[in-house]
PDB file of N, CA and C in Angstrom:
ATOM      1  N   UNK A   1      66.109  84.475  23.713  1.00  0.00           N
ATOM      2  CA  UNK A   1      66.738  84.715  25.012  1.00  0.00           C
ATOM      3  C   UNK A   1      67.056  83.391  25.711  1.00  0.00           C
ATOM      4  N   UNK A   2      66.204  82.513  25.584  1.00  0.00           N
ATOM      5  CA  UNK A   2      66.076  80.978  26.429  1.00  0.00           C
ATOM      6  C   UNK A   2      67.686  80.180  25.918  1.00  0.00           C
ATOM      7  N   UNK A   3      67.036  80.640  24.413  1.00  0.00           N
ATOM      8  CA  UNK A   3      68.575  79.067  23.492  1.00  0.00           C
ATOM      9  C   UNK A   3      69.823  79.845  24.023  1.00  0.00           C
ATOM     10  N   UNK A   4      69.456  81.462  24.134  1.00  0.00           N
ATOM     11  CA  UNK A   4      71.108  82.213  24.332  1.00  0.00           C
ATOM     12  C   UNK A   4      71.761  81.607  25.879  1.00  0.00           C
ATOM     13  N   UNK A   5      70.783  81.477  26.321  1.00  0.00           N
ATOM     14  CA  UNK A   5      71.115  80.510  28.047  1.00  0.00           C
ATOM     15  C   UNK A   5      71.715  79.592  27.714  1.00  0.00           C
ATOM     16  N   UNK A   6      70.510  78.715  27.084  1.00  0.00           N
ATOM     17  CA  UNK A   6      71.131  77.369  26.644  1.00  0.00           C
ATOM     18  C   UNK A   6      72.366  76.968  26.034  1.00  0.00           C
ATOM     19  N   UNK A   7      72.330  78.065  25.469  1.00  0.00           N
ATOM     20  CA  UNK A   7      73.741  77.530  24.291  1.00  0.00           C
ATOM     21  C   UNK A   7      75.149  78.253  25.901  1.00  0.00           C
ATOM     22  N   UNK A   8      75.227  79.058  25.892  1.00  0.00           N
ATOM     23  CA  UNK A   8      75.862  79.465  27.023  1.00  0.00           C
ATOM     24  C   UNK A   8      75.990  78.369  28.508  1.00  0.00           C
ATOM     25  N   UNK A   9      75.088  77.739  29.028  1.00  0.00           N
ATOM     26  CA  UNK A   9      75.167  76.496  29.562  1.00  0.00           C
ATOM     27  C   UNK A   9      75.779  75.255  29.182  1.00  0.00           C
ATOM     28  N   UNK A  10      75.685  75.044  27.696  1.00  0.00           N
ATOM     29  CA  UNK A  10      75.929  73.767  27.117  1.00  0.00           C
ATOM     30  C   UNK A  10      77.279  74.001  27.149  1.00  0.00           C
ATOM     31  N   UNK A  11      77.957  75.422  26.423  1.00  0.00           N
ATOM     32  CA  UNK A  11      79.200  75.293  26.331  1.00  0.00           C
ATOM     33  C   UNK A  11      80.086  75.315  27.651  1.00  0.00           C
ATOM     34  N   UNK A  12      79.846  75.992  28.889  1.00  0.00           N
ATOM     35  CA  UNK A  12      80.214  75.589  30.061  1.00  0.00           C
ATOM     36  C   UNK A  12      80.654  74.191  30.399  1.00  0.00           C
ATOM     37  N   UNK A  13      79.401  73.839  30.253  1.00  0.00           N
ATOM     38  CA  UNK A  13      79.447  72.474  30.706  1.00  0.00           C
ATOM     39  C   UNK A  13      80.313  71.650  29.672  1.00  0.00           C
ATOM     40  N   UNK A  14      80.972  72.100  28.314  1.00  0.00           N
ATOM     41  CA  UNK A  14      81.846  71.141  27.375  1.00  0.00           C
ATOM     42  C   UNK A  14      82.989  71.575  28.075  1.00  0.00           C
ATOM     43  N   UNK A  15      83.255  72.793  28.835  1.00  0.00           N
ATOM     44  CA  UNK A  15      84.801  73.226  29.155  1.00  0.00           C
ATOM     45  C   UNK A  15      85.228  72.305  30.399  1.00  0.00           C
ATOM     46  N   UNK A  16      84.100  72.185  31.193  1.00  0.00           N
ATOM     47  CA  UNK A  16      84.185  71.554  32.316  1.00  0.00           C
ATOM     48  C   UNK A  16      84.820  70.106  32.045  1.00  0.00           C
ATOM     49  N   UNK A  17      84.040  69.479  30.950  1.00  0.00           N
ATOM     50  CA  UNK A  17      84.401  68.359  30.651  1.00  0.00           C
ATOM     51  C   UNK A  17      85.797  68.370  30.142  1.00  0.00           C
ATOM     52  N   UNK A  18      85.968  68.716  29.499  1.00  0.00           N
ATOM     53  CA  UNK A  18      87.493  69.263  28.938  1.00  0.00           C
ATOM     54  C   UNK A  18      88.365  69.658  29.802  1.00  0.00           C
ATOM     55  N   UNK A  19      88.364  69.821  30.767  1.00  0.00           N
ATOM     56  CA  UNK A  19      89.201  70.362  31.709  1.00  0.00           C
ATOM     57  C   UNK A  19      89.183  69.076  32.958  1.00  0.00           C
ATOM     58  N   UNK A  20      87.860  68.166  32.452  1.00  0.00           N
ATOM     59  CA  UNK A  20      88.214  67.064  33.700  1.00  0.00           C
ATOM     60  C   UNK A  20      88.624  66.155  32.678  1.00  0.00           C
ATOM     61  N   UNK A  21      88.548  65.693  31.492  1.00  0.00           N
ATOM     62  CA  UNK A  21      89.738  64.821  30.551  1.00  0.00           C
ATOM     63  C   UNK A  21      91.009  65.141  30.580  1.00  0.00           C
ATOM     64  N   UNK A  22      91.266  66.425  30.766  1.00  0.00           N
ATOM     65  CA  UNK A  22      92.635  66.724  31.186  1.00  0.00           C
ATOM     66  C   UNK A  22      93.086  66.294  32.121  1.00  0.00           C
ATOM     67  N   UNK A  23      92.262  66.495  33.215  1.00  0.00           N
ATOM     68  CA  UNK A  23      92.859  66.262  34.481  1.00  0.00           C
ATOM     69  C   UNK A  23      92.975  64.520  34.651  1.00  0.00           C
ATOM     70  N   UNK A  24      92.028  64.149  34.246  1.00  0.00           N
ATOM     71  CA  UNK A  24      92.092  62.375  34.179  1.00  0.00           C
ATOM     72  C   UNK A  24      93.384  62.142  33.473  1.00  0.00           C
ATOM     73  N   UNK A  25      93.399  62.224  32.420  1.00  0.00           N
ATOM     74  CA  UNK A  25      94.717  62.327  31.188  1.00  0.00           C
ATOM     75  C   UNK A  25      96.366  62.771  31.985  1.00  0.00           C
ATOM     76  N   UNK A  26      96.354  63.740  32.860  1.00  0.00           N
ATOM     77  CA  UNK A  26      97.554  63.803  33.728  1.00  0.00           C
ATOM     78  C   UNK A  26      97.809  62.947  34.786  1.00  0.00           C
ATOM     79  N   UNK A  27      96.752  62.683  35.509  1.00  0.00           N
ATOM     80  CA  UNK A  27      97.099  62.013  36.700  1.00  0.00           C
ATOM     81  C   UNK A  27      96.740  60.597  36.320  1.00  0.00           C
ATOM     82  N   UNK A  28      96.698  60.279  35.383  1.00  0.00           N
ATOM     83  CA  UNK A  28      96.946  58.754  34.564  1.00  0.00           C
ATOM     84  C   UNK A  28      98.035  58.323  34.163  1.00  0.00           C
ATOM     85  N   UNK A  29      99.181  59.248  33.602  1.00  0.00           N
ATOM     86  CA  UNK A  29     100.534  59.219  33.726  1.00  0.00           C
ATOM     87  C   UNK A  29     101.371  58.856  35.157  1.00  0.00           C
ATOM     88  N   UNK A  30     100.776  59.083  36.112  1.00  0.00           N
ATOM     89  CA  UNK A  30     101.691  58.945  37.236  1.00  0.00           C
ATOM     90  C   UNK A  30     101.243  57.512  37.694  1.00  0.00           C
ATOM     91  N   UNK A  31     102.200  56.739  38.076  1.00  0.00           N
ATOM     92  CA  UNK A  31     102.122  55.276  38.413  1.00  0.00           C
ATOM     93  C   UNK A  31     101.547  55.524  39.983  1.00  0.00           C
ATOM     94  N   UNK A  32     100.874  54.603  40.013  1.00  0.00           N
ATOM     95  CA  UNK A  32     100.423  54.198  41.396  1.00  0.00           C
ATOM     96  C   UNK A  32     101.475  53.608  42.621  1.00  0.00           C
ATOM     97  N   UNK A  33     101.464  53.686  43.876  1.00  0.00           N
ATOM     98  CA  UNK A  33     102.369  53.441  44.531  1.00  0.00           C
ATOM     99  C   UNK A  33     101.724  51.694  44.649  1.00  0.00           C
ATOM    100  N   UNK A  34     102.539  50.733  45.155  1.00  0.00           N
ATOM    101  CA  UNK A  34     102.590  49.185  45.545  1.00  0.00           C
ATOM    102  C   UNK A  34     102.175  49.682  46.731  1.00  0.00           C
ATOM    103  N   UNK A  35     101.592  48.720  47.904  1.00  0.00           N
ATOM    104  CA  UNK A  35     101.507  48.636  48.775  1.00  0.00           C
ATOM    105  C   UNK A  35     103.164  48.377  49.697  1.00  0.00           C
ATOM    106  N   UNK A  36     103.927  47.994  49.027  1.00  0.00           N
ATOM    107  CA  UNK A  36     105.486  47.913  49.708  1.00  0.00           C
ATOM    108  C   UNK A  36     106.239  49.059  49.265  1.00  0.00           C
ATOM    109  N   UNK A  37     106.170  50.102  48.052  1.00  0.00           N
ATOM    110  CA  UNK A  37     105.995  51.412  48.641  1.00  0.00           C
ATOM    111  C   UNK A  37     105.680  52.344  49.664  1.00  0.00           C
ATOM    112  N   UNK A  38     104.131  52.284  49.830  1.00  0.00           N
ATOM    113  CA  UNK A  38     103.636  53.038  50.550  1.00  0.00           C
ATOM    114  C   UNK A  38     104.069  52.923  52.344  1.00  0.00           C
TER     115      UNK A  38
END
């Protein structure tokens, strides 16, 4: 019953991660503005 948690926790927590490499990974594409931009 405990590992069925566990394993159910662990994989959560890989989607999470996966879903914030994504999000790093997109908004790494977009250039930053210059300060004589902004």
């Amino acid at each position: 019953m405990a590992a069925d948690s566990l394993r159910r926790m662990l994989l959560a927590m890989n989607e999470r991660d996966t879903g914030l490499e994504r999000y790093l990974k997109e908004i790494g594409r977009i250039p930053l503005l210059t300060p004589e931009q902004e």
